[in-house]
C-alpha atoms as a PDB file:
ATOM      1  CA  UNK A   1       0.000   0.000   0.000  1.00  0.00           C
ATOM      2  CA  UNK A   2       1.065   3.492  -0.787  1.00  0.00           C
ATOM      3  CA  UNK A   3       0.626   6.652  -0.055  1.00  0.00           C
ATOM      4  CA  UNK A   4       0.517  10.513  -1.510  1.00  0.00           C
ATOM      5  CA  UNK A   5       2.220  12.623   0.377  1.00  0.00           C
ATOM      6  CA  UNK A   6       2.757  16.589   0.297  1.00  0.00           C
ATOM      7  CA  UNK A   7       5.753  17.479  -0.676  1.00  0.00           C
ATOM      8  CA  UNK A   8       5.175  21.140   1.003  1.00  0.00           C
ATOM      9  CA  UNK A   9       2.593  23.238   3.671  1.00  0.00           C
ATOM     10  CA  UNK A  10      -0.365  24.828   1.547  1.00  0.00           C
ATOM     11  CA  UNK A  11      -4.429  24.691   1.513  1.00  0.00           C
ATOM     12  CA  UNK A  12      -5.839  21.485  -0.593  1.00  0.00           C
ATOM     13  CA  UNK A  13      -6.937  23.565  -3.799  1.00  0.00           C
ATOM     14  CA  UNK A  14      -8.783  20.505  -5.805  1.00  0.00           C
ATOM     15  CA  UNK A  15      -8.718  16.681  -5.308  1.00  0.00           C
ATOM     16  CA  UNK A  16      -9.156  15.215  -9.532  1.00  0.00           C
ATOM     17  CA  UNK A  17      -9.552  11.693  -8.076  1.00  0.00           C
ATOM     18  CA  UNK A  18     -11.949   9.753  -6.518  1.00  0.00           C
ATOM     19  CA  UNK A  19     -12.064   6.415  -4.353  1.00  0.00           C
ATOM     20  CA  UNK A  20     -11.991   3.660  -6.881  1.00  0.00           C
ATOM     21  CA  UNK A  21     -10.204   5.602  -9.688  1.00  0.00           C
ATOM     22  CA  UNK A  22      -7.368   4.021 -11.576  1.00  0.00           C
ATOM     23  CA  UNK A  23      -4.043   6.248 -11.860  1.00  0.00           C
ATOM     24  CA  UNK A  24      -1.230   5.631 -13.385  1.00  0.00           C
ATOM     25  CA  UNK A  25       2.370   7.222 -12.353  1.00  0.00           C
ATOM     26  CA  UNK A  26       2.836  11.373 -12.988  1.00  0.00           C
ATOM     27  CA  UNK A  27      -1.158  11.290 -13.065  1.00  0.00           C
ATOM     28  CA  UNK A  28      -2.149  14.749 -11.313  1.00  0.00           C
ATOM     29  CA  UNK A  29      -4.627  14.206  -8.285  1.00  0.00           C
ATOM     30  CA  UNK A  30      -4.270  17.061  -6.025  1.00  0.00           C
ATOM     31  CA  UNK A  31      -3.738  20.994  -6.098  1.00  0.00           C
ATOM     32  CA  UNK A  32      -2.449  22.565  -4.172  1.00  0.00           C
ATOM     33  CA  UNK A  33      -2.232  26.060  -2.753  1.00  0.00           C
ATOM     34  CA  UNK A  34       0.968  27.338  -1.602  1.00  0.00           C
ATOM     35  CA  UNK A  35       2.227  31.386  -1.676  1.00  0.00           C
ATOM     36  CA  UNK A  36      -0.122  32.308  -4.298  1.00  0.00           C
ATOM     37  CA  UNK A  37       0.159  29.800  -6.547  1.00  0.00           C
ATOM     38  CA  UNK A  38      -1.449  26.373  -7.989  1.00  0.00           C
ATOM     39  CA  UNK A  39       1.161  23.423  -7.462  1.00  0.00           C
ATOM     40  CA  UNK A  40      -0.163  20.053  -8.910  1.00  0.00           C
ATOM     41  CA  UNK A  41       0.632  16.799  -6.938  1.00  0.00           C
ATOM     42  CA  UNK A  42       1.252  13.817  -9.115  1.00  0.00           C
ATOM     43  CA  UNK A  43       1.159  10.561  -8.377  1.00  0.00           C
ATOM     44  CA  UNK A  44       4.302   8.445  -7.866  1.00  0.00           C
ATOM     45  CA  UNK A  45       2.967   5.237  -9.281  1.00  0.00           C
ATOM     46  CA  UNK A  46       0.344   3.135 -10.757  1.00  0.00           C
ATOM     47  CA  UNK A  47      -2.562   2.183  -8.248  1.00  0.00           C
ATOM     48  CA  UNK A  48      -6.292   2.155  -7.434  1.00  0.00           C
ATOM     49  CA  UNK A  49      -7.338   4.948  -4.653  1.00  0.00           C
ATOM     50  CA  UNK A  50      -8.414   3.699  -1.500  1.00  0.00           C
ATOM     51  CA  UNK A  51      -8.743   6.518   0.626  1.00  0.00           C
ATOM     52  CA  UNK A  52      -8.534  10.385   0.326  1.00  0.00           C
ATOM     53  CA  UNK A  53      -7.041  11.870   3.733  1.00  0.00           C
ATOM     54  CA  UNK A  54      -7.988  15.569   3.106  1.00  0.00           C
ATOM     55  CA  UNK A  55     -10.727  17.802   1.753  1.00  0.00           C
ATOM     56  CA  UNK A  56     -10.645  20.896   0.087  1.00  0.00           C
ATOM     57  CA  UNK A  57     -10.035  23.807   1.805  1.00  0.00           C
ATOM     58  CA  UNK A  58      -7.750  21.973   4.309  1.00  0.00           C
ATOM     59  CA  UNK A  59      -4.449  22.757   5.354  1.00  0.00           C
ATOM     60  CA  UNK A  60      -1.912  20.491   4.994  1.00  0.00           C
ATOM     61  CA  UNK A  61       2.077  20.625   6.259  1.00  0.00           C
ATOM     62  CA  UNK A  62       4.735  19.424   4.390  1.00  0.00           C
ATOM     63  CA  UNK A  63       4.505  15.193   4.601  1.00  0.00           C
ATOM     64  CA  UNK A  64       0.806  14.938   5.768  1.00  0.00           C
ATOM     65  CA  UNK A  65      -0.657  11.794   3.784  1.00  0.00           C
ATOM     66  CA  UNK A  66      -3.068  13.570   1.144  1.00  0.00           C
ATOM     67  CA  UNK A  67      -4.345  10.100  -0.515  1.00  0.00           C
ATOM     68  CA  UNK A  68      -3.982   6.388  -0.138  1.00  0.00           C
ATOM     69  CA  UNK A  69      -3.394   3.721  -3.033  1.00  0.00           C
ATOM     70  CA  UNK A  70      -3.559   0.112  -2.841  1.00  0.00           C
END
């Protein structure tokens, strides 16, 4: 199992994914909001989503979990 983590402290812009969707590695899933500006997360391999930690609007720190893949 893997997991999405955020690679720096901003407010969750837009989750593109949902629970059950298929990605494949450099897919973006997440947005994120950081000094003014839109920074897309990508994801670092091929899996199925199995949970999304966060909603938008959240605040997240640098290494919070932001989605889980099986």
């Amino acid at each position: 199992m893997a997991t999405i983590e955020s690679p720096m402290a901003g407010k969750v812009f837009q989750i593109l994914v949902k629970v059950g969707d298929a990605i494949a590695e450099d897919d973006e899933v997440i947005i994120l909001e950081a000094l003014k500006m839109e920074n897309p997360i990508f994801a670092p391999e091929d899996g199925i989503v199995k949970e999304i930690v966060v909603k938008e609007g959240q605040q997240v720190a640098d290494g919070d979990v932001l989605i889980v893949l099986e």
